[in-house]
N, C-alpha and C. Protein backbone atom coordinates (compact mmCIF):
# COMPACT_ATOMS: atom_id res chain seq x y z
N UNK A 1 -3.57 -0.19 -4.59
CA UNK A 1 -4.36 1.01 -4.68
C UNK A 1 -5.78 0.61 -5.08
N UNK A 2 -6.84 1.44 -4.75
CA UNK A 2 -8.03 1.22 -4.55
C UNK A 2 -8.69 2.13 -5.23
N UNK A 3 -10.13 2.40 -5.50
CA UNK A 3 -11.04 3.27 -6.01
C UNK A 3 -12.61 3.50 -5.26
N UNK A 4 -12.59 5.08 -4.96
CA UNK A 4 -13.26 4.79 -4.04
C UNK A 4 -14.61 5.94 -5.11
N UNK A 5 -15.50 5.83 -5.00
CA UNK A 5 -16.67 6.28 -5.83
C UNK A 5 -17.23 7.51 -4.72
N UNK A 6 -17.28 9.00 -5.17
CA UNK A 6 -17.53 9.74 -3.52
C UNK A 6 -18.97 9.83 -3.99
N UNK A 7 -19.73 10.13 -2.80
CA UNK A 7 -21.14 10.37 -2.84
C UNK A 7 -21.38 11.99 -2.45
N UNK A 8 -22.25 12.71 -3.16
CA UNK A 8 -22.56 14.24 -2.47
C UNK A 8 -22.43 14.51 -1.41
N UNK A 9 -21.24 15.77 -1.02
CA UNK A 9 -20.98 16.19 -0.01
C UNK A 9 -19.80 15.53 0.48
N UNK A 10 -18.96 14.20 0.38
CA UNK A 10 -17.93 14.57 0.74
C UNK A 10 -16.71 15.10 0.76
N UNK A 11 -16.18 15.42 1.73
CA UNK A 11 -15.36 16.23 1.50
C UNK A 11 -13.43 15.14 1.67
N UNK A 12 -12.98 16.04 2.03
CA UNK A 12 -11.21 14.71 2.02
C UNK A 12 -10.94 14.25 3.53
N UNK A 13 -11.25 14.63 4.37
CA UNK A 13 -11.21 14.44 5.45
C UNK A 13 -12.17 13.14 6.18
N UNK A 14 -13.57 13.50 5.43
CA UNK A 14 -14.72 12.82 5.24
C UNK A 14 -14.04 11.22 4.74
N UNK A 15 -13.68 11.23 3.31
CA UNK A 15 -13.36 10.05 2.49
C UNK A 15 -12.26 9.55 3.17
N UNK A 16 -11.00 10.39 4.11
CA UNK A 16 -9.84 9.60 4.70
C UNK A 16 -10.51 8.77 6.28
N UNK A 17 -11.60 9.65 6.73
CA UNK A 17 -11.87 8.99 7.96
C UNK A 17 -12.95 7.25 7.43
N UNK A 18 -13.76 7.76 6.40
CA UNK A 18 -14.39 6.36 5.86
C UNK A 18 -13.30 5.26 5.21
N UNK A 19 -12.24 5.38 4.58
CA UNK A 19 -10.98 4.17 3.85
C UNK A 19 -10.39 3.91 4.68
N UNK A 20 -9.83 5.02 5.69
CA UNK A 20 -8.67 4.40 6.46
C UNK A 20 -9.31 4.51 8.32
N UNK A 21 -10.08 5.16 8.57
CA UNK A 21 -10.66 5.32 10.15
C UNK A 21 -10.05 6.12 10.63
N UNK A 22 -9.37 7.38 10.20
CA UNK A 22 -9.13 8.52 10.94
C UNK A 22 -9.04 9.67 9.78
N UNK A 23 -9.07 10.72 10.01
CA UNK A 23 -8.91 11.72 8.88
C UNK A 23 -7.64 12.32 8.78
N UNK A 24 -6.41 12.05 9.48
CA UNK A 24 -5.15 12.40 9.61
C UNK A 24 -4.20 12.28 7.80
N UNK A 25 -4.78 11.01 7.10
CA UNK A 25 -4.85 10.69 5.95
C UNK A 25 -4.86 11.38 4.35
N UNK A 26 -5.98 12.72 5.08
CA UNK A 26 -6.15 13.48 3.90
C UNK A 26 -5.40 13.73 2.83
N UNK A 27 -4.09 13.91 3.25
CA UNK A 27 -3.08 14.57 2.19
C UNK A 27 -2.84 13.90 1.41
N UNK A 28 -2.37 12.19 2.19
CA UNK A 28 -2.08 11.28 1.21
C UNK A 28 -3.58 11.29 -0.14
N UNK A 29 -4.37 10.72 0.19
CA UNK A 29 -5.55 11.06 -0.73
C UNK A 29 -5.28 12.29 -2.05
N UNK A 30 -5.37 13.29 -1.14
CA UNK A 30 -5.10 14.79 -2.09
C UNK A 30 -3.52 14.33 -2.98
N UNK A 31 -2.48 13.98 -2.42
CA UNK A 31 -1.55 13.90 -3.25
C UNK A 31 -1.53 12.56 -3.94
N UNK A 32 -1.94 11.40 -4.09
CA UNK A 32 -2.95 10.41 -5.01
C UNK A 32 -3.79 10.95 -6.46
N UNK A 33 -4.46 12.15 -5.91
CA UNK A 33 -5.66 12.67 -6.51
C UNK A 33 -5.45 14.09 -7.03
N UNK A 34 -4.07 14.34 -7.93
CA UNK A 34 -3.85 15.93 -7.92
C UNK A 34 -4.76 16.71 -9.13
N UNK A 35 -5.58 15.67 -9.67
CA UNK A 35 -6.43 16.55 -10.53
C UNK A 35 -7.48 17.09 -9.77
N UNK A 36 -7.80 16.62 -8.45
CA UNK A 36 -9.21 17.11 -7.66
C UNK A 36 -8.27 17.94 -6.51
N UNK A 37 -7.34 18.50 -6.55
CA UNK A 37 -6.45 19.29 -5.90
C UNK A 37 -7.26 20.71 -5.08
N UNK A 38 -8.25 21.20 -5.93
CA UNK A 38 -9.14 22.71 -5.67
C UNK A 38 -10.57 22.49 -5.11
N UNK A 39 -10.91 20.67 -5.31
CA UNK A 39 -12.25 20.69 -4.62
C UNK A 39 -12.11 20.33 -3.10
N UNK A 40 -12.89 21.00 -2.51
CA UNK A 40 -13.20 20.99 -1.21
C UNK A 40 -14.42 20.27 -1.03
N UNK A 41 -15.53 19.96 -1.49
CA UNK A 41 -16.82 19.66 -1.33
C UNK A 41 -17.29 18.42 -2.61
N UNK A 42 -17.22 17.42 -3.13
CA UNK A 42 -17.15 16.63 -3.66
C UNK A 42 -18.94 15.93 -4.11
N UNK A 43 -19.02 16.41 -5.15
CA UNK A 43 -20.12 15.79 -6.32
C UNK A 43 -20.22 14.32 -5.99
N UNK A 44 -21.59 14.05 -6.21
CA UNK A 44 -21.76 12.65 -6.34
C UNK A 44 -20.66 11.46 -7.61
N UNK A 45 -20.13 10.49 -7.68
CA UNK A 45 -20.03 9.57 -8.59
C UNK A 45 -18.10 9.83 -8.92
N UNK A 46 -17.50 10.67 -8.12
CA UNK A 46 -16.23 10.92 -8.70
C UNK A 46 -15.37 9.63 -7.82
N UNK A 47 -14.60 9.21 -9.39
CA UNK A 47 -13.83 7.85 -9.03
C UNK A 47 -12.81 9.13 -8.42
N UNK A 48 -11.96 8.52 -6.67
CA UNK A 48 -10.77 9.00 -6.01
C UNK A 48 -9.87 7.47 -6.16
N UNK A 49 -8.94 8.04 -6.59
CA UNK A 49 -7.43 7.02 -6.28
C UNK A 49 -7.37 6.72 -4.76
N UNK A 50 -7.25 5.41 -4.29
CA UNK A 50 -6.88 5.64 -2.80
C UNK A 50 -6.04 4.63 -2.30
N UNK A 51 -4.40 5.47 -2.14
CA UNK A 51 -3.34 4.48 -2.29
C UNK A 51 -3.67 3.52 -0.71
N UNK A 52 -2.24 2.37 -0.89
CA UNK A 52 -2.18 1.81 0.42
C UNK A 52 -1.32 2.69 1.27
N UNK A 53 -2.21 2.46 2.27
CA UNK A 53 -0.69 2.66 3.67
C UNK A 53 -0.89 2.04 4.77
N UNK A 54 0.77 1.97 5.54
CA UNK A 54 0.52 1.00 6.55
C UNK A 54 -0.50 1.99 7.65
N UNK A 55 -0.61 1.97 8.26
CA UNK A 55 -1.88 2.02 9.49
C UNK A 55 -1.27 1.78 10.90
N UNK A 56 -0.15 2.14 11.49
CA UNK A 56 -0.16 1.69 12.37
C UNK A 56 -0.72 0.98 14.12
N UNK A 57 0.19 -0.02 14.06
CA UNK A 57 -1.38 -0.66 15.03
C UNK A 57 -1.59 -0.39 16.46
N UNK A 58 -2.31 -0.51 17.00
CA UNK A 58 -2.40 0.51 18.76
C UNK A 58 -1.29 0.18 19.44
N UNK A 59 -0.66 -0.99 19.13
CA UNK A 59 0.25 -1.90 20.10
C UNK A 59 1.63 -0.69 19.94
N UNK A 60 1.61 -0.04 18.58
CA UNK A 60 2.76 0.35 18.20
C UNK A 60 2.79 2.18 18.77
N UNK A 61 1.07 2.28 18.61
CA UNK A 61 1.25 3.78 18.92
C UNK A 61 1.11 4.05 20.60
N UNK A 62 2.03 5.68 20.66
CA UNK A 62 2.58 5.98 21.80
C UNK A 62 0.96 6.28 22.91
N UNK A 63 0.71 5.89 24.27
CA UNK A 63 0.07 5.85 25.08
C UNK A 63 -1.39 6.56 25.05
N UNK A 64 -0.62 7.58 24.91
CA UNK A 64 -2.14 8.92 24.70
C UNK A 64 -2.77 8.89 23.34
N UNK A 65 -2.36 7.95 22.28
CA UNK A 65 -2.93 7.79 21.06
C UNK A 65 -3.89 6.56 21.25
N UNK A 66 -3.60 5.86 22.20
CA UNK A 66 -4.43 5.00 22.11
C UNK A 66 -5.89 4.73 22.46
């Protein structure tokens, strides 16, 4: 697990597409992070928890994902 420092304005979608490269991620983040559970819009300087996960790799995902 990791720590990621947010800068003004982002939001969870924002922070899952910058750690992991897609925003599909979010939840994991949000459920990592259940004290920031109600923010939507994210203050400069807030430490986020940001667990591991596997990522699966293009080889693995189905045709039209790739």
């Amino acid at each position: 697990m990791s720590i990621y420092t947010t800068i003004q304005g982002d939001t969870w979608d924002m922070i899952s597409y910058k750690v992991y490269g897609t925003e599909i991620y979010a939840d994991k983040l949000i459920e990592a992070n259940p004290e920031h559970l109600k923010t939507v819009i994210f203050d400069a300087g807030i430490k986020l928890r940001i667990p591991d996960i596997e990522i699966p790799s293009p080889e693995t995902l189905p045709p039209w994902k790739r």
